[in-house]
PDB file of N, CA and C in Angstrom:
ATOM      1  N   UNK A   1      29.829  -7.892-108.487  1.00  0.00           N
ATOM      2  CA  UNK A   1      28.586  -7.261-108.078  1.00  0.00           C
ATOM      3  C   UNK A   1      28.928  -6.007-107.274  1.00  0.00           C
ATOM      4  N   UNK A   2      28.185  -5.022-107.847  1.00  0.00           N
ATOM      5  CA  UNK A   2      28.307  -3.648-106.991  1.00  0.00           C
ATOM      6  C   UNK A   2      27.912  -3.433-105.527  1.00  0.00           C
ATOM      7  N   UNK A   3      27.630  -2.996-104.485  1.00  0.00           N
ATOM      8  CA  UNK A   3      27.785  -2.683-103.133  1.00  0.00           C
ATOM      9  C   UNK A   3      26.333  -2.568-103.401  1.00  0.00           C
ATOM     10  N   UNK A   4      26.047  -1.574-103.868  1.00  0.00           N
ATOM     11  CA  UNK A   4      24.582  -1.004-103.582  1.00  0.00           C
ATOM     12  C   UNK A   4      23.516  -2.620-104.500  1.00  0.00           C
ATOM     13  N   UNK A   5      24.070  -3.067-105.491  1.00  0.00           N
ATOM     14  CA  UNK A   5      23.479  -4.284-106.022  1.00  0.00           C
ATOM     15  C   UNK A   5      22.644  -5.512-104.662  1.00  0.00           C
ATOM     16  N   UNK A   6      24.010  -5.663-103.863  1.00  0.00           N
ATOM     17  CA  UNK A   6      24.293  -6.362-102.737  1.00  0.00           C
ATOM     18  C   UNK A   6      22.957  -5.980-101.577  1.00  0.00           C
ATOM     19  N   UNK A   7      23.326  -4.476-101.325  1.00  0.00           N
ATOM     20  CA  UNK A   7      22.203  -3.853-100.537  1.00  0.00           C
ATOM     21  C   UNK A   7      20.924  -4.123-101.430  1.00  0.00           C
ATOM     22  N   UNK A   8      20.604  -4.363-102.638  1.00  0.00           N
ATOM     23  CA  UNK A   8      18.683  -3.835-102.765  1.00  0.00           C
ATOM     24  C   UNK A   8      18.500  -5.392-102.918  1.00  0.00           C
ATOM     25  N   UNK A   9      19.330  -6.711-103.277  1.00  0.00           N
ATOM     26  CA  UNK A   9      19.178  -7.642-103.133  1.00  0.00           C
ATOM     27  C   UNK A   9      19.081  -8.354-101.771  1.00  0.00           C
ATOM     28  N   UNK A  10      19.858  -8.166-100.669  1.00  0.00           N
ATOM     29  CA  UNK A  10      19.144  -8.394 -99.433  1.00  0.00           C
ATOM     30  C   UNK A  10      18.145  -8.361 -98.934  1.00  0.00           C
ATOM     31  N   UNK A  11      17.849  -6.608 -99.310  1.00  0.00           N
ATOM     32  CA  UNK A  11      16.215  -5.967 -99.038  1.00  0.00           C
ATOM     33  C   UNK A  11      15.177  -7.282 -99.637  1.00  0.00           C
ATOM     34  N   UNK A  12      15.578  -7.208-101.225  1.00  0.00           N
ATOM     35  CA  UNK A  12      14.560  -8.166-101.375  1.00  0.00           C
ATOM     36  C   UNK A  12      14.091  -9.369-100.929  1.00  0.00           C
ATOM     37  N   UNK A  13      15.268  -9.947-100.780  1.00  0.00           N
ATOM     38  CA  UNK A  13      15.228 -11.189 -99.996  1.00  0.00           C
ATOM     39  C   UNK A  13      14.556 -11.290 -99.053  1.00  0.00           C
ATOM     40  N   UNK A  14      14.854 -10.347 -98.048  1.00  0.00           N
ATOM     41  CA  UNK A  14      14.327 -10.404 -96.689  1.00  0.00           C
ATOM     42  C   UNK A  14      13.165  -9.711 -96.150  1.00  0.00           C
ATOM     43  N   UNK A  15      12.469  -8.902 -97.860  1.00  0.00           N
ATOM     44  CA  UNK A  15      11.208  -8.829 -97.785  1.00  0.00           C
ATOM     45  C   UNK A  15      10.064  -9.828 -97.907  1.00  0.00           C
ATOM     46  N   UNK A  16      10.725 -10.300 -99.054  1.00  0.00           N
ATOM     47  CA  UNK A  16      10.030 -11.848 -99.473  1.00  0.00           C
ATOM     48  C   UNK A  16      10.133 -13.038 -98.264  1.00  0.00           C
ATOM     49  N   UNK A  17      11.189 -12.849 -97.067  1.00  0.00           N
ATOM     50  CA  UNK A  17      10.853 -13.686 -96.083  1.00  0.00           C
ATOM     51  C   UNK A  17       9.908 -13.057 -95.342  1.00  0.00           C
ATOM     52  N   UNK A  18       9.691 -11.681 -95.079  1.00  0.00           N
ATOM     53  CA  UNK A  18       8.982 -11.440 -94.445  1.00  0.00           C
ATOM     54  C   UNK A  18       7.493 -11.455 -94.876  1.00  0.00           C
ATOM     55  N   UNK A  19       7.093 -11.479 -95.933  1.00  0.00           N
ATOM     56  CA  UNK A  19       5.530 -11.401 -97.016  1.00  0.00           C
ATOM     57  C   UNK A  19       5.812 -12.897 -96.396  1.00  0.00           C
ATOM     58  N   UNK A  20       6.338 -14.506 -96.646  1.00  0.00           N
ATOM     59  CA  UNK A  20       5.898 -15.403 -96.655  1.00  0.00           C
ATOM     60  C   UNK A  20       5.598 -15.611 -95.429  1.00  0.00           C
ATOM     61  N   UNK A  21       6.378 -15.059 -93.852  1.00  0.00           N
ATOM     62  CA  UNK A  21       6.043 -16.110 -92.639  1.00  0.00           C
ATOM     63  C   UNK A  21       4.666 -14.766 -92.806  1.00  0.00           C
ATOM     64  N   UNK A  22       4.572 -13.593 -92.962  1.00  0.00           N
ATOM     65  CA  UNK A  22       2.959 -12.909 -92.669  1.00  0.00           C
ATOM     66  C   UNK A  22       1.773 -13.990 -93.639  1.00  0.00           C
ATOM     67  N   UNK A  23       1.783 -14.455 -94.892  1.00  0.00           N
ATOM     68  CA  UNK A  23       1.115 -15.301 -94.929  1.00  0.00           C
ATOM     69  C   UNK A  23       0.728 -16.217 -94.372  1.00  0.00           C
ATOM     70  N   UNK A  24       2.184 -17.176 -93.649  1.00  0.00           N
ATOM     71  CA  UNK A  24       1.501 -18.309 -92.775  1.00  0.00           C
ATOM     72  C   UNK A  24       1.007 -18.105 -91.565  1.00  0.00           C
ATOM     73  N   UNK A  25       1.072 -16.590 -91.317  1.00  0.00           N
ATOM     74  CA  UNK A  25       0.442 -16.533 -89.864  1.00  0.00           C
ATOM     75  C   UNK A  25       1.484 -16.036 -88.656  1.00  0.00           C
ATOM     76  N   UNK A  26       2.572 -16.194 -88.571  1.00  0.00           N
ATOM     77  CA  UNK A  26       3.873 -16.003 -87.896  1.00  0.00           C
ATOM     78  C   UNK A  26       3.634 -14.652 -87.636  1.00  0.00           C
ATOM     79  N   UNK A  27       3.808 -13.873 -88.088  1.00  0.00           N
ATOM     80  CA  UNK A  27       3.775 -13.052 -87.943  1.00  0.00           C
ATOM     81  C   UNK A  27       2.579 -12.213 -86.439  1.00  0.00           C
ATOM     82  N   UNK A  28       1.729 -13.127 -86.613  1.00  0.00           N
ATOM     83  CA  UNK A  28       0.294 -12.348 -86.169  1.00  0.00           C
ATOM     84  C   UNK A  28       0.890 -13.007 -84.444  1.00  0.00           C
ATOM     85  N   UNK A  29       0.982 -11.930 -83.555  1.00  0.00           N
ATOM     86  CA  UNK A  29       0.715 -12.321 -82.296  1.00  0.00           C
ATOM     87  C   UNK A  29       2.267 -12.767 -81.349  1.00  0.00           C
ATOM     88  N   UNK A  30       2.575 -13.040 -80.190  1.00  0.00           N
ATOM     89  CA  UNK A  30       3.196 -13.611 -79.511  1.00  0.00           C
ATOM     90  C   UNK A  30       5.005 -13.848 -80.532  1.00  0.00           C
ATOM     91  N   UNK A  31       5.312 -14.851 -80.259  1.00  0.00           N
ATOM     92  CA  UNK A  31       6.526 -15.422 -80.942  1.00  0.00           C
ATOM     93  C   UNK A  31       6.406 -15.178 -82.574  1.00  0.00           C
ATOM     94  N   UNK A  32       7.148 -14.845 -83.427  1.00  0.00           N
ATOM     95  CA  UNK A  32       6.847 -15.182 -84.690  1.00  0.00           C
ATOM     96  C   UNK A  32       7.365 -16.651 -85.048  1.00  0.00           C
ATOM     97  N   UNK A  33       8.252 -17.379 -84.394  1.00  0.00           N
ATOM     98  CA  UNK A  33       8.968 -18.654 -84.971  1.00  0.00           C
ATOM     99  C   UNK A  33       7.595 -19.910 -84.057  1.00  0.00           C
ATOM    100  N   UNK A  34       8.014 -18.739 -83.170  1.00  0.00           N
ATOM    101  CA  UNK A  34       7.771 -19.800 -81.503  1.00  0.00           C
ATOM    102  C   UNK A  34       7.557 -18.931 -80.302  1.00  0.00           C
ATOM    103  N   UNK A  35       6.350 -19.948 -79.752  1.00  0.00           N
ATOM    104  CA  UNK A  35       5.927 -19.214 -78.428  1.00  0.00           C
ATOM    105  C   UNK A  35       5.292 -20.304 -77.349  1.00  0.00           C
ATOM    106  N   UNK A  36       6.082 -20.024 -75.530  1.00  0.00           N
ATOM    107  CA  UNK A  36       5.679 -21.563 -75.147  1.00  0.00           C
ATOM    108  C   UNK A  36       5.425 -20.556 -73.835  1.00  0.00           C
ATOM    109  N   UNK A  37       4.205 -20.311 -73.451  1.00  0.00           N
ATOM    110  CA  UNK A  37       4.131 -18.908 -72.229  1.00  0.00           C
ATOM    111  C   UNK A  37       2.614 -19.909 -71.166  1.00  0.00           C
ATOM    112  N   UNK A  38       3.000 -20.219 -70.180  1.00  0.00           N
ATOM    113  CA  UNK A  38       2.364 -21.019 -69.128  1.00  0.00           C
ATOM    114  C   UNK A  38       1.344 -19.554 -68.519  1.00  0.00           C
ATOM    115  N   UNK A  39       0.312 -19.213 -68.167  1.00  0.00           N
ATOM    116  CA  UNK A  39      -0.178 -18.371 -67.710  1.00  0.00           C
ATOM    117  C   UNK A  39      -1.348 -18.542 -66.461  1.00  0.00           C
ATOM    118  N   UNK A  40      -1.748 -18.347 -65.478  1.00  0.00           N
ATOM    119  CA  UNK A  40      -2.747 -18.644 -64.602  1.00  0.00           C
ATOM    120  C   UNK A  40      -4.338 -18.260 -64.905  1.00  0.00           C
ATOM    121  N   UNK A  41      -4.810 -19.125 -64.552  1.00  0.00           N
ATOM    122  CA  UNK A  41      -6.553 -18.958 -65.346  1.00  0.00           C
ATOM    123  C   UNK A  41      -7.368 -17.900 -64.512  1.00  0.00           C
ATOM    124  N   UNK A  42      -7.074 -17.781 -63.191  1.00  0.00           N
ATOM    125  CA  UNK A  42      -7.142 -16.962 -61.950  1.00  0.00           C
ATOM    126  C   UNK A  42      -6.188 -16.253 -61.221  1.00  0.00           C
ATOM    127  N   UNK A  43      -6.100 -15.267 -60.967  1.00  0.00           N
ATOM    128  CA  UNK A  43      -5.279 -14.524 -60.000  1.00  0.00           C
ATOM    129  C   UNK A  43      -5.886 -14.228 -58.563  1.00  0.00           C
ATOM    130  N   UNK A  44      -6.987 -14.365 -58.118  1.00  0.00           N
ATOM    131  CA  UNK A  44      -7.514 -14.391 -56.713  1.00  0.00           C
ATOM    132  C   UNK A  44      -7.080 -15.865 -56.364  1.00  0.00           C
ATOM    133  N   UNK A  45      -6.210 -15.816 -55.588  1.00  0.00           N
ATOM    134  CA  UNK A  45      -5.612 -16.940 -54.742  1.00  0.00           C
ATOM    135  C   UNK A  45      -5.766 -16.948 -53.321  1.00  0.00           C
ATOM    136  N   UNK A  46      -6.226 -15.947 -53.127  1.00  0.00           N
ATOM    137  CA  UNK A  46      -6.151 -15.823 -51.266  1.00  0.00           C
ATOM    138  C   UNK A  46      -7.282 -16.711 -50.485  1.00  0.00           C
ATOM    139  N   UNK A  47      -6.538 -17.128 -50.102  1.00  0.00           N
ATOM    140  CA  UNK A  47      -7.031 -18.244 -48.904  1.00  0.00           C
ATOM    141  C   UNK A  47      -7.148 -19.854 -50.117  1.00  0.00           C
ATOM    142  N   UNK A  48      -6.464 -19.810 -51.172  1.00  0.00           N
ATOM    143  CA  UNK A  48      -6.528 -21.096 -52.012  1.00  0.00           C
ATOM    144  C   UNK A  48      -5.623 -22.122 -51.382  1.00  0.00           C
ATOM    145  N   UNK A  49      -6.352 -23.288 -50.949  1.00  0.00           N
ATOM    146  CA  UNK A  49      -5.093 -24.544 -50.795  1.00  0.00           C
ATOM    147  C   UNK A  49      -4.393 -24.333 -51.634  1.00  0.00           C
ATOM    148  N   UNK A  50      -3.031 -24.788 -51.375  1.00  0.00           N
ATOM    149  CA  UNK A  50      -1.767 -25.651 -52.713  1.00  0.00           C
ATOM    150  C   UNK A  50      -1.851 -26.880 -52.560  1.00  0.00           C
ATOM    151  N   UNK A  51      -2.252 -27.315 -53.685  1.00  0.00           N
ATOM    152  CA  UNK A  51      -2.306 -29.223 -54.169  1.00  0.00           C
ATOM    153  C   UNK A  51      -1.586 -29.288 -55.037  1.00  0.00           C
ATOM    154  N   UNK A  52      -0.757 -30.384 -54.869  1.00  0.00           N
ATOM    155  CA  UNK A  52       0.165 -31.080 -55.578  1.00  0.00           C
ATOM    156  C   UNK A  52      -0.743 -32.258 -56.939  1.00  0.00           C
ATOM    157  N   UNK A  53      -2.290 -32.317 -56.241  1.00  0.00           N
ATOM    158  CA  UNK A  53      -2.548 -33.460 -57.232  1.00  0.00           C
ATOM    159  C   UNK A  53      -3.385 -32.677 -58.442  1.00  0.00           C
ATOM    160  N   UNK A  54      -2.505 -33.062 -59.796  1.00  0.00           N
ATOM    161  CA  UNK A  54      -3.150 -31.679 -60.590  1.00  0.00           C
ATOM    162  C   UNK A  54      -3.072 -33.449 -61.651  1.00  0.00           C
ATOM    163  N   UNK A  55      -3.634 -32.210 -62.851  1.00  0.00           N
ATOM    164  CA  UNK A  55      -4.251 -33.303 -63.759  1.00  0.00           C
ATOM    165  C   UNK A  55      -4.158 -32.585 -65.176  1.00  0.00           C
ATOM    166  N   UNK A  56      -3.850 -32.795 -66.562  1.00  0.00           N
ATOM    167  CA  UNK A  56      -3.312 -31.995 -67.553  1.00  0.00           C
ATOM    168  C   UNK A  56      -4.578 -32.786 -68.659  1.00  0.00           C
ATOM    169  N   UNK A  57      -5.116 -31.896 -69.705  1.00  0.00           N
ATOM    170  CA  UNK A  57      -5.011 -32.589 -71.370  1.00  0.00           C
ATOM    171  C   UNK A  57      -4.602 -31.675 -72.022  1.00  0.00           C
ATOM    172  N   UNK A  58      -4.930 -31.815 -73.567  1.00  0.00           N
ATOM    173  CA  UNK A  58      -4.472 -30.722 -74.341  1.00  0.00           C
ATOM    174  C   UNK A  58      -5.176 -30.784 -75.220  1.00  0.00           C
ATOM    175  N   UNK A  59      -5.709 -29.519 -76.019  1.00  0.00           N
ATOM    176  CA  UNK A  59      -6.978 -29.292 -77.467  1.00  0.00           C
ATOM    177  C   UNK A  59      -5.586 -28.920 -78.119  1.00  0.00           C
ATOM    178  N   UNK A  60      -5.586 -29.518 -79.399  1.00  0.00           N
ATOM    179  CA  UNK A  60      -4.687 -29.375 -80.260  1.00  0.00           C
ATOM    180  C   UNK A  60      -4.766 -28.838 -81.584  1.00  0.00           C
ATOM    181  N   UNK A  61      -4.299 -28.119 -82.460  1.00  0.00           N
ATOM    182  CA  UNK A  61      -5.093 -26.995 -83.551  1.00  0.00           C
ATOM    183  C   UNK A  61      -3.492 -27.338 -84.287  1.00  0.00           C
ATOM    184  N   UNK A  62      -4.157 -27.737 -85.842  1.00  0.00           N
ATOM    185  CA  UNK A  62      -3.135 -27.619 -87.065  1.00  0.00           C
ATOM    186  C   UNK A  62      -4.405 -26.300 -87.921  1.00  0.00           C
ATOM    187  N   UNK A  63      -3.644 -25.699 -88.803  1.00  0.00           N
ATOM    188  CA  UNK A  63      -4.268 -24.392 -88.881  1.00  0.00           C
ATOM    189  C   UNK A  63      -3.164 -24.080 -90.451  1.00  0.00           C
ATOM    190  N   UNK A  64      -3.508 -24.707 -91.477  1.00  0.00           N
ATOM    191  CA  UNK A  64      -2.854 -24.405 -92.894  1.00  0.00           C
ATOM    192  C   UNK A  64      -3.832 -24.477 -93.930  1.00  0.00           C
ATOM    193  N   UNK A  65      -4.678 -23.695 -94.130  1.00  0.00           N
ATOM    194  CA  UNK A  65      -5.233 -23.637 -95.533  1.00  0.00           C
ATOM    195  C   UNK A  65      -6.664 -24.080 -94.122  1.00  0.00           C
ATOM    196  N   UNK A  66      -6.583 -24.812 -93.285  1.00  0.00           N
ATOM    197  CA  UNK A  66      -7.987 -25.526 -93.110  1.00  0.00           C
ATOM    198  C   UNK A  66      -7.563 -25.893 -91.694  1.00  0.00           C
ATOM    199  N   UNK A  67      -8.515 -25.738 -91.135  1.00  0.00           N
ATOM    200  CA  UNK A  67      -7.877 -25.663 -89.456  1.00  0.00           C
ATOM    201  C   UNK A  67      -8.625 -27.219 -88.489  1.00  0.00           C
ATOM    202  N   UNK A  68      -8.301 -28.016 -87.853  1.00  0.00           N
ATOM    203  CA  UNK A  68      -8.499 -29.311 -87.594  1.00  0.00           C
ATOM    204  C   UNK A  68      -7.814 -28.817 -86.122  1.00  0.00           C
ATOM    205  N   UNK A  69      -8.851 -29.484 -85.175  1.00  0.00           N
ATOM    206  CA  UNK A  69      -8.670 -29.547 -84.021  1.00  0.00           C
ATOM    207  C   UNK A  69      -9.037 -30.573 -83.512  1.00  0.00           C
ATOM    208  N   UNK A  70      -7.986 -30.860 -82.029  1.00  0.00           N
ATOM    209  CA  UNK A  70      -8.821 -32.205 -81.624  1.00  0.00           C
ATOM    210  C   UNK A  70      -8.780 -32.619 -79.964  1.00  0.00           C
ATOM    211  N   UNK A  71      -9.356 -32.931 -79.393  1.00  0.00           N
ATOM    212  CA  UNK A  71      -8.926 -32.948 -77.923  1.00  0.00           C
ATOM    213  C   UNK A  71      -9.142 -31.849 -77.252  1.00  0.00           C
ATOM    214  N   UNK A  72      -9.140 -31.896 -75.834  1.00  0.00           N
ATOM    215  CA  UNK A  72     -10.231 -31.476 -75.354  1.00  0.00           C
ATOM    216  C   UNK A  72      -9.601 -30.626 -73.678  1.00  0.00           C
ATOM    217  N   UNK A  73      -9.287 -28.681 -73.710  1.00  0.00           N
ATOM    218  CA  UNK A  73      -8.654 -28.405 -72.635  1.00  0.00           C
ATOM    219  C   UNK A  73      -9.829 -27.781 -71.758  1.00  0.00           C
ATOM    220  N   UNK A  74     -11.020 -28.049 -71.822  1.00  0.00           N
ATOM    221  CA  UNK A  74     -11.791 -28.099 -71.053  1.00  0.00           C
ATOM    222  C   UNK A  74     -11.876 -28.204 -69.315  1.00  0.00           C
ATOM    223  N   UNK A  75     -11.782 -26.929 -68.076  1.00  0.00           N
ATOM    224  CA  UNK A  75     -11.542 -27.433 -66.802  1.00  0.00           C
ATOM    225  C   UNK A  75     -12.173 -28.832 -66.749  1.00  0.00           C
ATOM    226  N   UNK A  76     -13.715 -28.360 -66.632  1.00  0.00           N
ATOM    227  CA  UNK A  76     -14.459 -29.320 -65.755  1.00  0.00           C
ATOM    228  C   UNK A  76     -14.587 -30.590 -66.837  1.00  0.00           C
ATOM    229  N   UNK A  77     -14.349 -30.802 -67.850  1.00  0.00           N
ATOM    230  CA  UNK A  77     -14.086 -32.653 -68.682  1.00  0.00           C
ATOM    231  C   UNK A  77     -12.720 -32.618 -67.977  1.00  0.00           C
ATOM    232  N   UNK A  78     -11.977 -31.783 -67.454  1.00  0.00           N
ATOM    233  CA  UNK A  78     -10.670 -32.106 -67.286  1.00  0.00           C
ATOM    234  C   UNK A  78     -10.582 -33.401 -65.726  1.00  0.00           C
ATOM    235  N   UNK A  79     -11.239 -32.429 -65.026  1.00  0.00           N
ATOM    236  CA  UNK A  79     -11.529 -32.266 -63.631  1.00  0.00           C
ATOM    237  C   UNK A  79     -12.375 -33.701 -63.409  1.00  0.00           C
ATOM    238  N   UNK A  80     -13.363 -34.187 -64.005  1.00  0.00           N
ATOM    239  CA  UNK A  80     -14.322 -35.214 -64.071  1.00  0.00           C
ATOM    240  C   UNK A  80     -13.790 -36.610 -65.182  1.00  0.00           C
ATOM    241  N   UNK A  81     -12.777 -36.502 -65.662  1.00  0.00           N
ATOM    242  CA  UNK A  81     -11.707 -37.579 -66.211  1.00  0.00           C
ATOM    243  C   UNK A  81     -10.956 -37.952 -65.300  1.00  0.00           C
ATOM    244  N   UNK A  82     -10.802 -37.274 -63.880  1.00  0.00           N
ATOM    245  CA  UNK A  82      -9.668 -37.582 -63.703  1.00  0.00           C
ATOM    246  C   UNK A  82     -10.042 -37.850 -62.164  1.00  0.00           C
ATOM    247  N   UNK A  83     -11.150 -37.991 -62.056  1.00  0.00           N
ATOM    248  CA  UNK A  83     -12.350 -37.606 -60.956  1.00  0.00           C
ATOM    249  C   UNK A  83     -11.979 -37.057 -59.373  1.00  0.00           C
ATOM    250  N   UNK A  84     -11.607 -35.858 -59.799  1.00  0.00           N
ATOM    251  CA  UNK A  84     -11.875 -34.780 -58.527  1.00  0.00           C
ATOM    252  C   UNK A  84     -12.818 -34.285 -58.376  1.00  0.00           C
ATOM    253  N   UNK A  85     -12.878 -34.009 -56.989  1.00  0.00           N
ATOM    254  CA  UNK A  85     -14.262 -33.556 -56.059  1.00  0.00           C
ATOM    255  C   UNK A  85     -13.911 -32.452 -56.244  1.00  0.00           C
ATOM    256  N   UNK A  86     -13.161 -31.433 -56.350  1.00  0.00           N
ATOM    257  CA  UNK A  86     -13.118 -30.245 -56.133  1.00  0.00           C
ATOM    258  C   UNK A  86     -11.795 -29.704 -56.436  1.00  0.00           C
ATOM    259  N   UNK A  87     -11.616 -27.986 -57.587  1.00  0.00           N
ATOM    260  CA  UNK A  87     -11.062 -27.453 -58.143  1.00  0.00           C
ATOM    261  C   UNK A  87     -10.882 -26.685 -57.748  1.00  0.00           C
ATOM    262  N   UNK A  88      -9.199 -26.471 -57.172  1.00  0.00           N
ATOM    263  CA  UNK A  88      -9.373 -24.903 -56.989  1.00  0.00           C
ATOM    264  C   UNK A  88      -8.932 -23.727 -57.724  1.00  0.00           C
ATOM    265  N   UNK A  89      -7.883 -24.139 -58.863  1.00  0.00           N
ATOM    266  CA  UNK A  89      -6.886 -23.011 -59.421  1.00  0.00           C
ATOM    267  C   UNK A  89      -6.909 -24.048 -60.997  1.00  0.00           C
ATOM    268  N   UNK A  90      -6.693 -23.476 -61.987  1.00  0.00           N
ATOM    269  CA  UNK A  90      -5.947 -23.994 -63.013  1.00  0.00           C
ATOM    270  C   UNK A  90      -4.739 -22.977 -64.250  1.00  0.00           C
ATOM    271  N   UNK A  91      -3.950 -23.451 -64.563  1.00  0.00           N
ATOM    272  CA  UNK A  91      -3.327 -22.911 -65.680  1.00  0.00           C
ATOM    273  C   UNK A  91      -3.622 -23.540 -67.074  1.00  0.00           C
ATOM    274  N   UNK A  92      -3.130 -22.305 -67.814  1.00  0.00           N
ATOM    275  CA  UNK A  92      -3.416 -22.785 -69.275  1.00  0.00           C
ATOM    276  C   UNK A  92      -1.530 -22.312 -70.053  1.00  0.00           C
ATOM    277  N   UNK A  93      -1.537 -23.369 -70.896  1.00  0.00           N
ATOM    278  CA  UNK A  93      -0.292 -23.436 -70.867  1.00  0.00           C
ATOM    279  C   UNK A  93      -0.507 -23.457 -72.543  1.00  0.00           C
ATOM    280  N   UNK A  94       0.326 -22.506 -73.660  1.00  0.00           N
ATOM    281  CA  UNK A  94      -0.043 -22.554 -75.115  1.00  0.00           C
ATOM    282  C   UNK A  94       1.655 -22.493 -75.434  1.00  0.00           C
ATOM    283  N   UNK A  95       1.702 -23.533 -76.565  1.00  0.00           N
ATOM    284  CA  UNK A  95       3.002 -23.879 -77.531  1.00  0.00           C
ATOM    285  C   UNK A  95       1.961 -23.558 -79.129  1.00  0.00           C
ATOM    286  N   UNK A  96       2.897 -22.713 -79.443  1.00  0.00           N
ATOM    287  CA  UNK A  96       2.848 -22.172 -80.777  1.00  0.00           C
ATOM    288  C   UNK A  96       3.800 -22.320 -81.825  1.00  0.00           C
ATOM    289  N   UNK A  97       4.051 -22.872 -83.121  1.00  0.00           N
ATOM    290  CA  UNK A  97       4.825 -23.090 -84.063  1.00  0.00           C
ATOM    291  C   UNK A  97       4.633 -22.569 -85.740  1.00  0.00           C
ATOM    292  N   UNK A  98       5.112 -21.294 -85.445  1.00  0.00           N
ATOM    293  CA  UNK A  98       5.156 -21.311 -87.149  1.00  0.00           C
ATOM    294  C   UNK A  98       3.644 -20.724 -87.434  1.00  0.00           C
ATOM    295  N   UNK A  99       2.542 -20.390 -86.178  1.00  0.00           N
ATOM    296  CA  UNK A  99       1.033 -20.077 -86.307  1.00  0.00           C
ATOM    297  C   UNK A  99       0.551 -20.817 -87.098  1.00  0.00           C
ATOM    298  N   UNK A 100       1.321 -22.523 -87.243  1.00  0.00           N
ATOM    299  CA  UNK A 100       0.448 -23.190 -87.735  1.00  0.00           C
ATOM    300  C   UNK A 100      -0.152 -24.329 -86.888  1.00  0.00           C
ATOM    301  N   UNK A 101       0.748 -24.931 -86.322  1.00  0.00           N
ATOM    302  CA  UNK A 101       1.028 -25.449 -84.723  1.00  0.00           C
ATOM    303  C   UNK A 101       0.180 -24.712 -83.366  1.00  0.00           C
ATOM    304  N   UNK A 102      -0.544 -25.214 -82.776  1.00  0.00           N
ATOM    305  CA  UNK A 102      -0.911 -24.458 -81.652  1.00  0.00           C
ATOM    306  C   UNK A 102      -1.710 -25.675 -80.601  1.00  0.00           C
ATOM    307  N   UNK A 103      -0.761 -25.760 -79.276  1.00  0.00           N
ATOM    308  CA  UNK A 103      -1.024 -26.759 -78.386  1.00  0.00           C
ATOM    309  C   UNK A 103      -1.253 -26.222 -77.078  1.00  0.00           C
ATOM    310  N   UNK A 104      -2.521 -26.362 -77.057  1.00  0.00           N
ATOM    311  CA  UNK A 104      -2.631 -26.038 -75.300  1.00  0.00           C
ATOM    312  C   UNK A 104      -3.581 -26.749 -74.059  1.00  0.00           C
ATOM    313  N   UNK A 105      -2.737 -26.714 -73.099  1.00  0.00           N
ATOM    314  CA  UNK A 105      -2.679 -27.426 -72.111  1.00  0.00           C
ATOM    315  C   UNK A 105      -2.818 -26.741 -70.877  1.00  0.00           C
ATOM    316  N   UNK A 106      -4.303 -27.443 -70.344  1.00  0.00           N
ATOM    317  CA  UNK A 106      -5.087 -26.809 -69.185  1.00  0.00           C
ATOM    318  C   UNK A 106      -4.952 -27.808 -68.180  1.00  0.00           C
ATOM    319  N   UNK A 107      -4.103 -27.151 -67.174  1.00  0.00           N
ATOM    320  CA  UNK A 107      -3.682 -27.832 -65.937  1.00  0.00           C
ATOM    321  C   UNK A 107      -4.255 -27.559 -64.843  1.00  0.00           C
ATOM    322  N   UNK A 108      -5.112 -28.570 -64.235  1.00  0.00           N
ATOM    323  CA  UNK A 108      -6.132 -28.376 -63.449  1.00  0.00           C
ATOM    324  C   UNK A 108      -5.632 -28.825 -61.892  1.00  0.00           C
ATOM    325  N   UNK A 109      -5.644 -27.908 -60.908  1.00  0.00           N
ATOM    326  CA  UNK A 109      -5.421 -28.482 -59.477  1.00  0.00           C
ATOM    327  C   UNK A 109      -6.647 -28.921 -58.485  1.00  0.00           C
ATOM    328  N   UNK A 110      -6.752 -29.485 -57.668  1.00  0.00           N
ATOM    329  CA  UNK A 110      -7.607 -29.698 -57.137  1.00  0.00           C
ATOM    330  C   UNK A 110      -7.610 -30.931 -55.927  1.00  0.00           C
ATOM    331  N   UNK A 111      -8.689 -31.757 -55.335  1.00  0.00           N
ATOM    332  CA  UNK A 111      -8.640 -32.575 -54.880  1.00  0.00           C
ATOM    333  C   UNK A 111      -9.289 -33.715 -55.331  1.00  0.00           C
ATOM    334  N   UNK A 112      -8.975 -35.127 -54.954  1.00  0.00           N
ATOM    335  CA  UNK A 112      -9.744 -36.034 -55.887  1.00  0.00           C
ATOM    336  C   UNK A 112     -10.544 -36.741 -54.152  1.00  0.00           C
TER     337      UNK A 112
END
């Protein structure tokens, strides 16, 4: 096989990987394989207690041809499952796979 053969066959190859993960979605946004980024729901913190007693769920999304979700990252169902009187801060926390995969998890602080 010739040199330049070598070169337009790579290209192809690694166009055709790139056309398939833009179909499944990979492509669009954050990580293309993978993405696991914890972020704060609020940034005015001043004068916020720090509590240790926090409380987690997670809404969960499969997303191939037909998208199915389930569960529930809702503060206040979060907050009232787990029965605190009072919220002061929460994070939201998203795991991404393949943009078909997508898990996130709202971590609620507060007092019970």
């Amino acid at each position: 096989m010739v040199r330049g053969q070598k070169i337009s066959r790579s290209l192809a190859v690694s166009g055709a990987v790139v056309l398939l993960l833009g179909q499944t979605g990979c492509l669009a946004g954050g990580g293309a394989l993978y993405s696991h980024v914890t972020v704060p729901l609020d940034v005015n913190l001043d004068r916020t207690p720090v509590h240790r007693d926090q409380a987690q769920d997670a809404l969960r999304t499969f997303n191939y041809f037909i998208r199915v979700d389930w569960g529930s990252d809702g503060i206040g169902d979060i907050a009232k499952r787990h029965g605190f009187k009072r919220v002061y801060y929460a994070d939201l926390e998203t795991l991404t796979v393949l943009g078909v995969w997508r898990q996130r998890w709202a971590h609620v602080y507060g007092e019970r």
